[in-house]
Protein backbone atom coordinates (compact mmCIF):
# COMPACT_ATOMS: atom_id res chain seq x y z
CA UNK A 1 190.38 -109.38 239.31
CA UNK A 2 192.77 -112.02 237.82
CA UNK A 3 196.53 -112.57 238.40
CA UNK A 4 198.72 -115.52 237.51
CA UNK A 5 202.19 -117.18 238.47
CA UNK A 6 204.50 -119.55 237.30
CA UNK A 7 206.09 -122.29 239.38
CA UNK A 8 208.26 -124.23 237.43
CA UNK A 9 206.77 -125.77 234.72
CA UNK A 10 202.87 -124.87 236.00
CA UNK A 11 201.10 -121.85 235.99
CA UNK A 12 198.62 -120.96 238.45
CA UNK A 13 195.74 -118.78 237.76
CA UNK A 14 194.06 -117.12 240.56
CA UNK A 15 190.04 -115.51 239.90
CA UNK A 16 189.76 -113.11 242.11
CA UNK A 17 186.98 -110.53 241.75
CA UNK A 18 184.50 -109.88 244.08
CA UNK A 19 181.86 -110.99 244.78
CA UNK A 20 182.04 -114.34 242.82
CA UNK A 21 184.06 -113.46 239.67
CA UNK A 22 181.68 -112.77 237.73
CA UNK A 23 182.78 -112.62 234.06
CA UNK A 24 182.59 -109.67 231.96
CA UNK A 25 184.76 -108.14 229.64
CA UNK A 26 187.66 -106.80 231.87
CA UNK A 27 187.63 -110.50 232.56
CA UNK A 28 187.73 -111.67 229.47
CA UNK A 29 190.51 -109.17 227.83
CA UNK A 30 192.85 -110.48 230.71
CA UNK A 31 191.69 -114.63 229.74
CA UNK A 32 192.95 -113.49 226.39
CA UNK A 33 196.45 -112.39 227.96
CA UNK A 34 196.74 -115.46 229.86
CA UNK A 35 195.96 -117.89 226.67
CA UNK A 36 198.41 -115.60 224.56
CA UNK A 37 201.25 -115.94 227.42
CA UNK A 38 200.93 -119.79 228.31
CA UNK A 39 200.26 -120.39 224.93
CA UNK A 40 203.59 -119.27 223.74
CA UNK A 41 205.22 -121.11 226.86
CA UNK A 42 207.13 -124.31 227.26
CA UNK A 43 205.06 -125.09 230.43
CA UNK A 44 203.30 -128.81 230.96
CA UNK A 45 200.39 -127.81 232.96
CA UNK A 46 198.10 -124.66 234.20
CA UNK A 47 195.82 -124.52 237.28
CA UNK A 48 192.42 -122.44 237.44
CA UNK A 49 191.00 -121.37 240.61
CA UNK A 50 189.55 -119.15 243.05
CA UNK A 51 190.36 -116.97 245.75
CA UNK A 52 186.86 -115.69 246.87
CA UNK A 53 185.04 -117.62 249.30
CA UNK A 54 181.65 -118.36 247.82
CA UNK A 55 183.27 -120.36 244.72
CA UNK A 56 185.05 -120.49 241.55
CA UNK A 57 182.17 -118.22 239.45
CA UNK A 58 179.27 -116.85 239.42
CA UNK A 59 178.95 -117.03 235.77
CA UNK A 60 178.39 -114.06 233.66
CA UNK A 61 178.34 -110.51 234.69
CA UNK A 62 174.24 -110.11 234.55
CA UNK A 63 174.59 -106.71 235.37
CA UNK A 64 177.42 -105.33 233.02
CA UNK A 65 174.87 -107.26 230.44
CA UNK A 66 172.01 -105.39 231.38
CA UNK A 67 173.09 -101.90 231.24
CA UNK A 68 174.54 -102.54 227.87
CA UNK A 69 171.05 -103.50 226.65
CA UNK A 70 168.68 -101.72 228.64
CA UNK A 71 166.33 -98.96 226.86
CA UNK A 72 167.64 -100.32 223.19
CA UNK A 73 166.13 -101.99 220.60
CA UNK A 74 167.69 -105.28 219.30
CA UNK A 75 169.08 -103.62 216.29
CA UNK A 76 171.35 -101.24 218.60
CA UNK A 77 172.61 -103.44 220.69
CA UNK A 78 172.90 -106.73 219.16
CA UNK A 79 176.25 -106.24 216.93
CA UNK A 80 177.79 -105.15 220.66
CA UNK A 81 176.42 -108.71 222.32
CA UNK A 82 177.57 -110.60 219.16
CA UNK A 83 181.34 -109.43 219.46
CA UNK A 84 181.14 -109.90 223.39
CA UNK A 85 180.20 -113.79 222.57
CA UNK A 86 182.58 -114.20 219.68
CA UNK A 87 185.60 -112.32 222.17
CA UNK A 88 184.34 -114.97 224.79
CA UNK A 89 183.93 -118.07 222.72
CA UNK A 90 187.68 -117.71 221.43
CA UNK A 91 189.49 -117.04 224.63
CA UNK A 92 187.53 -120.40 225.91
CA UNK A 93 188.09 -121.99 222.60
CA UNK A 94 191.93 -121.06 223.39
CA UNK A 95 191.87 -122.25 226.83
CA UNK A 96 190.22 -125.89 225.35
CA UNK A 97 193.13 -125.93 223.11
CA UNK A 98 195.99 -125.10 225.25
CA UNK A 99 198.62 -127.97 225.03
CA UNK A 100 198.98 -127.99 228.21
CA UNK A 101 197.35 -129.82 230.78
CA UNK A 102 194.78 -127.90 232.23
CA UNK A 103 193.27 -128.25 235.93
CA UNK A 104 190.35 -126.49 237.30
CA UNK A 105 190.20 -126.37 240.92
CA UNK A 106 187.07 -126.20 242.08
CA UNK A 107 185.00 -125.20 245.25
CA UNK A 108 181.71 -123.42 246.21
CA UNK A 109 179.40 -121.96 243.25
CA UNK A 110 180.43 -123.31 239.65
CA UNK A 111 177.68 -121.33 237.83
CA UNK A 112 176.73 -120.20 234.16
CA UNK A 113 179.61 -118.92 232.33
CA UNK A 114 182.04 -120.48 235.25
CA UNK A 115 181.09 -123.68 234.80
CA UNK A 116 181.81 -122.99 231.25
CA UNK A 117 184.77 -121.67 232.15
CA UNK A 118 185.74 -125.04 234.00
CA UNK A 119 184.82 -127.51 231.03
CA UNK A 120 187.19 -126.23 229.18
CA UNK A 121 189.87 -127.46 231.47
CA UNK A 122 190.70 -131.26 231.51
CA UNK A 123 190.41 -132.01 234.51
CA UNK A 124 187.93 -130.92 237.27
CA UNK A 125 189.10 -131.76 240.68
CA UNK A 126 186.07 -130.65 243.13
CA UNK A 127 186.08 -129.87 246.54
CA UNK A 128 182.59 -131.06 248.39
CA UNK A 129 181.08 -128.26 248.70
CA UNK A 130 180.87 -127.31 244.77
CA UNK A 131 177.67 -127.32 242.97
CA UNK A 132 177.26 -126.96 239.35
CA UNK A 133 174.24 -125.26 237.48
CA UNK A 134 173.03 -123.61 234.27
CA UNK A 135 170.15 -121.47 235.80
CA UNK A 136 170.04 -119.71 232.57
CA UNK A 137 166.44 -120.74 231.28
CA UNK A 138 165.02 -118.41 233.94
CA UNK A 139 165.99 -116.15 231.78
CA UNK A 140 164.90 -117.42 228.90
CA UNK A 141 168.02 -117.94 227.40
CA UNK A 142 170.26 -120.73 227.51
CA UNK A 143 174.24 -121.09 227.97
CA UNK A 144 175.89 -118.96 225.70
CA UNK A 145 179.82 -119.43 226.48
CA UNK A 146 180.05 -123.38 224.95
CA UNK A 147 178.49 -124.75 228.03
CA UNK A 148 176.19 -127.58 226.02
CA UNK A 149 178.60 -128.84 223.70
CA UNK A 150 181.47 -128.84 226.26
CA UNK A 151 178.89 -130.69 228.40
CA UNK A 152 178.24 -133.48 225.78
CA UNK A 153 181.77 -133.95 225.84
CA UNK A 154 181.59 -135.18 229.48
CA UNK A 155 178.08 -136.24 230.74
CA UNK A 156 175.23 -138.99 229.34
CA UNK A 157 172.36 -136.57 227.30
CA UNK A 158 169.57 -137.54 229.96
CA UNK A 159 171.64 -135.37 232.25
CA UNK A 160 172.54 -132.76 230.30
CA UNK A 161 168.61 -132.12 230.13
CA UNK A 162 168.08 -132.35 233.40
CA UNK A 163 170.75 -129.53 233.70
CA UNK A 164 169.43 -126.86 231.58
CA UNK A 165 165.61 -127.79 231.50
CA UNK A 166 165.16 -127.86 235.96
CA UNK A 167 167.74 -125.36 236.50
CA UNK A 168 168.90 -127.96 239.20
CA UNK A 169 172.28 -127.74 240.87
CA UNK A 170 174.76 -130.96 240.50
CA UNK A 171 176.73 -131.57 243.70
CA UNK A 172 180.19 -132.65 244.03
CA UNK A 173 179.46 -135.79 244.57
CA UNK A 174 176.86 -136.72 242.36
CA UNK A 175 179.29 -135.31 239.32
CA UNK A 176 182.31 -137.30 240.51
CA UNK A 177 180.10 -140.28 240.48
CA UNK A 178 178.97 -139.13 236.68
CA UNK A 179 182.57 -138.98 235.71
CA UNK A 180 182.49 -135.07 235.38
CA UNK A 181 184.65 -134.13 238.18
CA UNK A 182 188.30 -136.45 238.14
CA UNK A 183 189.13 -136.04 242.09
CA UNK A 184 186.62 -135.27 244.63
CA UNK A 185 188.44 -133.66 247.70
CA UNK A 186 187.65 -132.50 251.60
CA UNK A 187 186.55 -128.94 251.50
CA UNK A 188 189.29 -126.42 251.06
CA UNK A 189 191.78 -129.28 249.39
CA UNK A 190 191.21 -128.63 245.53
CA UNK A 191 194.13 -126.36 245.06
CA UNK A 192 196.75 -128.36 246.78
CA UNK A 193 195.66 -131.78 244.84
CA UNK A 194 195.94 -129.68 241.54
CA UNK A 195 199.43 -128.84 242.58
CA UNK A 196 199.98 -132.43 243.39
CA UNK A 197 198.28 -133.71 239.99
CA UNK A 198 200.24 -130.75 238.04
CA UNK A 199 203.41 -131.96 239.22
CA UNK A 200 202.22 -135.70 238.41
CA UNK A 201 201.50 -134.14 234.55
CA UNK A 202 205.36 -133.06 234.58
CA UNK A 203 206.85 -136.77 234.44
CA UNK A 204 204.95 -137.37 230.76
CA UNK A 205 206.51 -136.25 227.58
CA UNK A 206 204.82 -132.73 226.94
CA UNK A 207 204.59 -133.26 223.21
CA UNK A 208 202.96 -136.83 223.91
CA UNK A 209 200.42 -135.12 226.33
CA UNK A 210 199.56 -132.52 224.00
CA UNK A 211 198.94 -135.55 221.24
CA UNK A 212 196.76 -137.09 223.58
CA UNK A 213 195.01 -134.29 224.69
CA UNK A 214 193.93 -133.16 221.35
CA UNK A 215 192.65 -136.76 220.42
CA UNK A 216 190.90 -137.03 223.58
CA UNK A 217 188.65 -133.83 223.44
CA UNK A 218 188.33 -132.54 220.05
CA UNK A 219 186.45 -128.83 220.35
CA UNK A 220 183.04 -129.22 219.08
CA UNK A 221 183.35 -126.27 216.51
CA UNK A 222 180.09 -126.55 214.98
CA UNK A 223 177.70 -127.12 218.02
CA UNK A 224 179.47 -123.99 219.59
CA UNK A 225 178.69 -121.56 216.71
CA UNK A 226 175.12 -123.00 216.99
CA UNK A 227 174.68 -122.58 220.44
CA UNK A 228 175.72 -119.12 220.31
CA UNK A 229 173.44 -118.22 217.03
CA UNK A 230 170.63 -120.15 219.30
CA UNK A 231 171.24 -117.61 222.28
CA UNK A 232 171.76 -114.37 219.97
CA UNK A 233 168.37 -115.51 218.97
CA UNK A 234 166.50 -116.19 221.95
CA UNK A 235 167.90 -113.09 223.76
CA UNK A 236 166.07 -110.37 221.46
CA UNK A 237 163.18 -111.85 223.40
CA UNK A 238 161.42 -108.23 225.51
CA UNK A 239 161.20 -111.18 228.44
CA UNK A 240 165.16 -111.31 228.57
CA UNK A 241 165.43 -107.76 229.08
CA UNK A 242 162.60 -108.07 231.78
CA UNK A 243 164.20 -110.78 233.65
CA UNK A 244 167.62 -109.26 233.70
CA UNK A 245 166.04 -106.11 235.11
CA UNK A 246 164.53 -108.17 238.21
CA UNK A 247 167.95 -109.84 238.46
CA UNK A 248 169.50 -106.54 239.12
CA UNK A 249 166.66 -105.50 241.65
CA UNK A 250 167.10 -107.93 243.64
CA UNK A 251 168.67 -107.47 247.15
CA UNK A 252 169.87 -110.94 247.92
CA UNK A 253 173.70 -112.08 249.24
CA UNK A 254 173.28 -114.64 246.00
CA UNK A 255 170.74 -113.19 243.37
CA UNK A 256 172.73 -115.95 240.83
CA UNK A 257 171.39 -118.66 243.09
CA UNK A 258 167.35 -119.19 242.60
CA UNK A 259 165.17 -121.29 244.83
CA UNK A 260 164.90 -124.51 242.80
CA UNK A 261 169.02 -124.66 242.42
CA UNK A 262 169.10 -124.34 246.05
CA UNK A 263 167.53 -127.47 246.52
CA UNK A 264 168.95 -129.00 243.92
CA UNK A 265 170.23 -132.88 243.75
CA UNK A 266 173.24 -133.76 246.33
């Protein structure tokens, strides 16, 4: 599911669960190992990536979600959901916080919860064939793992909205050109150009990195606790439940990727 290394000073963490990592809480109880470990390290920088084909994640394990809510009333189930999202926001919180530098490197689907997962890094280098999404209004809920504040750290508000509101996919491209993605690479070249930039990060001071870091990209504390009261809210919705169910019928390769974010901009 998840395994990581260290090579010198850099650690290298490897998502791989099938089909497309998504992220549930096996997932997140071995995040929370990893931020505990490098934490408590003397290392200068960390790389994120994949080893499954399709891409770095899916997002969020839709299916683990539903069976913990199907057949129960909001009251039963809700205290469960709300300890899942505040186990989830503070192992990304921790990741955001790391003094280390932290690389994402990124190819194929960069969904949901995994694109959260990859703002929290500081830097996004992007292979071409990576699209980003939050396809979560379809069902009728938005981002619940930080994705909108982490976003506002990054991108201009008029594309934020186009984002969440079309369920559109960003391209590689397009989000190097926006100033999301750092270091837009030939397909299959993100991980090595991490390794490169990580070993770039080891000539700096690691206390004067860390400094900078933390002045840089201050964690939005109190648009994250709204964002996940504004989900917890939304998702006692009966629709929510209704939509999750037809996510799990379906009996597609991709049942993450809808229509309109398969035609989404380049």
């Amino acid at each position: 599911m998840i395994s990581w290394v260290r090579q010198g000073d850099v650690y290298e963490l490897a998502l791989a669960q099938q089909p497309c990592n998504e992220i549930g809480m096996e997932l997140v109880a071995a995040l929370e190992r990893f931020v505990a470990e490098v934490r408590a390290s003397d290392a200068h920088a960390v790389i994120i990536h994949s080893t499954q084909s399709q891409g770095f994640c899916a997002g969020a394990d839709l299916r683990a979600l539903y069976a913990g809510i199907a057949g129960r009333e909001p009251a039963a189930y809700l205290p469960e959901l709300r300890a899942f999202l505040d186990r989830i926001h503070a192992v990304m919180d921790g990741l955001d916080r790391l003094p280390q530098t932290t690389i994402a490197a990124l190819h194929g689907v960069c969904f949901g919860g995994g694109f959260e997962l990859a703002l929290t890094c500081d830097l996004l280098i992007a292979d071409r064939s990576t699209r980003f999404a939050f396809p979560e209004l379809r069902l009728g809920i938005i981002p619940g793992f930080g994705g909108i504040p982490r976003l506002r750290r990054e991108l201009p508000n008029a594309v934020i909205r186009d984002l969440i509101l079309s369920g559109r996919s960003l391209g590689a491209k397009r989000a190097y050109a926006l100033g999301l993605v750092s270091q837009l690479v030939a397909a299959g070249e993100a991980l090595a150009v991490a390794r490169a930039t990580a070993k770039q990060t080891g000539l700096f001071s690691r206390q004067a990195a860390a400094s900078a870091k933390a002045f840089m990209k201050p964690v939005p504390s109190g648009e994250l606790a709204a964002e996940k009261a504004l989900f917890l809210e939304l998702f006692v919705d009966p629709r929510v439940q209704a939509a999750l169910a037809d996510f799990v019928g379906r009996s597609d390769a991709m049942p993450y990727l809808p229509a309109t974010t398969r035609s989404g901009a380049p």
